[in-house]
N, C-alpha and C. Protein backbone atom coordinates (compact mmCIF):
# COMPACT_ATOMS: atom_id res chain seq x y z
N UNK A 1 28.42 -80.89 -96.07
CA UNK A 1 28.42 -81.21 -94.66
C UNK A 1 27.00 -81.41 -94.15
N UNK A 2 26.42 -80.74 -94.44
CA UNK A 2 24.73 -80.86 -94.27
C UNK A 2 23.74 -82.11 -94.77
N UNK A 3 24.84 -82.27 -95.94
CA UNK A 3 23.72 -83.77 -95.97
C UNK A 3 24.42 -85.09 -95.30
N UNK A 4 25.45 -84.87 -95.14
CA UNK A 4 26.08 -85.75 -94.43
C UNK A 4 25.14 -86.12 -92.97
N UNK A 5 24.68 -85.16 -92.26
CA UNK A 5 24.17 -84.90 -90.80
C UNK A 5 22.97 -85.63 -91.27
N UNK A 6 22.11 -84.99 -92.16
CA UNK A 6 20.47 -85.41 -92.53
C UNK A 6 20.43 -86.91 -92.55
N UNK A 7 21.95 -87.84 -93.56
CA UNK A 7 21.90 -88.54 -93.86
C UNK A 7 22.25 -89.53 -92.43
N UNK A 8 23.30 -89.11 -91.74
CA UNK A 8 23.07 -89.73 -90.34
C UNK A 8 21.86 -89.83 -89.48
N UNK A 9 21.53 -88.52 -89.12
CA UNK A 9 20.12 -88.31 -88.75
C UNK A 9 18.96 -89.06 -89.29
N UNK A 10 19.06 -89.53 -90.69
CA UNK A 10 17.81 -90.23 -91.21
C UNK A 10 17.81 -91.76 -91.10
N UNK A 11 19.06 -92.17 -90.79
CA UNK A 11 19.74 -93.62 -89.98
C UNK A 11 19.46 -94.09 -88.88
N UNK A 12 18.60 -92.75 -88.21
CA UNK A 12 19.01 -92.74 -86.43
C UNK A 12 19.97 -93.02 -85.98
N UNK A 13 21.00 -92.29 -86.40
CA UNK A 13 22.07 -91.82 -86.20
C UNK A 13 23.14 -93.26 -86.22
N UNK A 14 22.47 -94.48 -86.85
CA UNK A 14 23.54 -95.49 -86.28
C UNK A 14 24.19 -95.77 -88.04
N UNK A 15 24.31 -95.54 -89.27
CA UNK A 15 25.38 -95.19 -90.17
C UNK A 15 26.37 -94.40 -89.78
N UNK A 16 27.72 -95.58 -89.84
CA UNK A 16 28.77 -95.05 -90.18
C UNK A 16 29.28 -94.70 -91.40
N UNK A 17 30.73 -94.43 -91.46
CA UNK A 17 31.19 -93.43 -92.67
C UNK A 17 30.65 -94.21 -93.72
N UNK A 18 31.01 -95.79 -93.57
CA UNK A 18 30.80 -96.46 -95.25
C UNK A 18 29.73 -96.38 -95.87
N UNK A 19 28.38 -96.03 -94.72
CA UNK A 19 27.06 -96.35 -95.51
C UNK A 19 26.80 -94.71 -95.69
N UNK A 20 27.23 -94.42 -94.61
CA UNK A 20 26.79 -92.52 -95.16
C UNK A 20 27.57 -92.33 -96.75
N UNK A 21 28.80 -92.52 -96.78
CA UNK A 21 29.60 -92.60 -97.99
C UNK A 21 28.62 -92.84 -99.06
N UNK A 22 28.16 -94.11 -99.23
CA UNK A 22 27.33 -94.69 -100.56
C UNK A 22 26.06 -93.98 -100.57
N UNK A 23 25.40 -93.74 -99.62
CA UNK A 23 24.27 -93.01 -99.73
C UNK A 23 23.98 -91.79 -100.84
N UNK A 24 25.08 -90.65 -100.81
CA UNK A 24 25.15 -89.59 -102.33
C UNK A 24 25.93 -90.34 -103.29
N UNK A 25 26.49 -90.96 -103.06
CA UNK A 25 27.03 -92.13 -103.89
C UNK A 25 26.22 -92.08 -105.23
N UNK A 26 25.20 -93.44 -104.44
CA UNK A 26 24.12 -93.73 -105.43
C UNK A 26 23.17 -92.59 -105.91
N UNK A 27 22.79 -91.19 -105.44
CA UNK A 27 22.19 -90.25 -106.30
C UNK A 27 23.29 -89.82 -107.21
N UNK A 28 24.53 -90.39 -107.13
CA UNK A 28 25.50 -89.49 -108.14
C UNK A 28 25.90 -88.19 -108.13
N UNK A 29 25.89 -88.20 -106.71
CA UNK A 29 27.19 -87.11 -106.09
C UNK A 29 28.05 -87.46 -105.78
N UNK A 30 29.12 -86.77 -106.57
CA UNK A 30 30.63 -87.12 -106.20
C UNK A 30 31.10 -86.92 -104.99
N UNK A 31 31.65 -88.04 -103.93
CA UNK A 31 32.36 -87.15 -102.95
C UNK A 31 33.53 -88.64 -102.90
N UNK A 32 34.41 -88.18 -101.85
CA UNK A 32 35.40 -89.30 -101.81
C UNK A 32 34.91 -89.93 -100.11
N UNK A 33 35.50 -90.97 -99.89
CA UNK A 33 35.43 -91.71 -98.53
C UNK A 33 36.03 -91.16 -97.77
N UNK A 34 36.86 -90.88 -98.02
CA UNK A 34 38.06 -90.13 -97.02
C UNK A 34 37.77 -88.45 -96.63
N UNK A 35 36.52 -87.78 -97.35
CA UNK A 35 36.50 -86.54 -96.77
C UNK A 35 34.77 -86.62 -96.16
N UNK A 36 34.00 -88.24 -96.52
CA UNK A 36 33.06 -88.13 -95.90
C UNK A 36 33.81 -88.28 -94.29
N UNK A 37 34.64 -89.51 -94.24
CA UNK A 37 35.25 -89.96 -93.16
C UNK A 37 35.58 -88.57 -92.47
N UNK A 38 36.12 -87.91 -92.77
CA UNK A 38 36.84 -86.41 -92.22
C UNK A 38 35.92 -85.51 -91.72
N UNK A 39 34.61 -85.54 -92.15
CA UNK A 39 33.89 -84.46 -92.18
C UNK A 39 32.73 -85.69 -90.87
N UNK A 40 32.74 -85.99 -91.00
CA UNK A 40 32.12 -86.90 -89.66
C UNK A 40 32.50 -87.13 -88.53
N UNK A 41 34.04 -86.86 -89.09
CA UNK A 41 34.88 -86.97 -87.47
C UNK A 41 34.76 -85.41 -87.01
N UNK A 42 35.25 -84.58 -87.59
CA UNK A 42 35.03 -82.85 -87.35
C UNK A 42 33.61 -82.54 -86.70
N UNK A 43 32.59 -83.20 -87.56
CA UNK A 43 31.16 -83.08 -86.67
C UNK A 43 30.95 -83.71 -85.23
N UNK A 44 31.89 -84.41 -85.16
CA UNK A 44 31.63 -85.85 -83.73
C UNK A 44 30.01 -86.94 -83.83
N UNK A 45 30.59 -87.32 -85.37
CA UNK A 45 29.05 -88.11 -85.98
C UNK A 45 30.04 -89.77 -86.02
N UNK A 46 29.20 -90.62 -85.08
CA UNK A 46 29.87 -92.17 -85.13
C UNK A 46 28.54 -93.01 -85.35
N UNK A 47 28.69 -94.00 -86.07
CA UNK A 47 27.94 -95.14 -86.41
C UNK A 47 27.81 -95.49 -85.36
N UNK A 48 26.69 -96.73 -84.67
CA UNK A 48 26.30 -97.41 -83.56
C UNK A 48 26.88 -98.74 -84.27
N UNK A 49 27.63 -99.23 -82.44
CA UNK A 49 28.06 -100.56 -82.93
C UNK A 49 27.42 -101.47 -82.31
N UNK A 50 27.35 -102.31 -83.46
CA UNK A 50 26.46 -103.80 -82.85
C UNK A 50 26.95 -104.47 -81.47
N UNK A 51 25.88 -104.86 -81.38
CA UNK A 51 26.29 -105.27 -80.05
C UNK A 51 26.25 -107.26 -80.07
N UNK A 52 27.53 -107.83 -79.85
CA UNK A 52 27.65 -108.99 -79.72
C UNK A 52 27.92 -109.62 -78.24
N UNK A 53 27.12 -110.99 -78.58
CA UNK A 53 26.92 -111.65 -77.66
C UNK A 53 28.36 -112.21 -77.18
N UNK A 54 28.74 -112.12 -75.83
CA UNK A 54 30.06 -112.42 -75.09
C UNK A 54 29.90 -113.95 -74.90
N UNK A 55 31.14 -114.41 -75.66
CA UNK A 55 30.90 -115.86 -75.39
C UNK A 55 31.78 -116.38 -74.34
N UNK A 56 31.02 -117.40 -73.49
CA UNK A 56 31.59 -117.82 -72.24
C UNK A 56 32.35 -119.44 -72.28
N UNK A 57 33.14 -119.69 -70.88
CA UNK A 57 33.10 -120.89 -71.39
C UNK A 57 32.49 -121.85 -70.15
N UNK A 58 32.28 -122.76 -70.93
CA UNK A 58 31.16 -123.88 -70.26
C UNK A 58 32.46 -124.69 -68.97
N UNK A 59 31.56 -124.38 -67.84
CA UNK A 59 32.11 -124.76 -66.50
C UNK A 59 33.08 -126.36 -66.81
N UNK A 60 31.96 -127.25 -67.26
CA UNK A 60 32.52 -128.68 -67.30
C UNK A 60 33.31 -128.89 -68.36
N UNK A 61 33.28 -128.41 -69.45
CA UNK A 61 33.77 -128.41 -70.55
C UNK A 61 35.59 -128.10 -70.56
N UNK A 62 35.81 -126.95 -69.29
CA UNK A 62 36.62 -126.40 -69.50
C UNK A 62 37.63 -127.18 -68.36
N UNK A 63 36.87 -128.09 -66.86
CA UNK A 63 37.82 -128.81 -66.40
C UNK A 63 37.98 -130.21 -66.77
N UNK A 64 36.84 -130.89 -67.81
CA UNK A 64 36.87 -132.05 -68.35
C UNK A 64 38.32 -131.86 -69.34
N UNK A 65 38.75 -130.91 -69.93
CA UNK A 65 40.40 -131.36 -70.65
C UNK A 65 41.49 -131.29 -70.05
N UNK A 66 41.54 -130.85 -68.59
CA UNK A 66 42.66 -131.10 -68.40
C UNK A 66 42.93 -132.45 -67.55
């Protein structure tokens, strides 16, 4: 559970489960997805979500078809 936190924490806090997951992964610690997933939700640890651009629609565009 502890490296789970470090490993968020060393993200600035914006890894979610999948990348926290691979992270002991690749040193070759066993853990499964599903109890990193579990153990992140129990902590109240969430990835930051990107933020996308809201697409609009173009004034003329939209009374030129009808």
């Amino acid at each position: 559970m502890d490296k789970i936190r470090k490993i968020h924490q060393a993200s600035r806090e914006t890894y979610g489960s999948p990348r926290v997951y691979k992270a002991p992964k690749n040193q070759g610690i066993a853990i499964g997805k599903k109890r990193v997933e579990r153990l992140m939700r129990s902590q109240g640890l969430q990835g930051a979500c990107s933020q996308s651009d809201s697409a609009t629609t173009r004034f003329e565009t939209f009374y030129r078809a009808r």
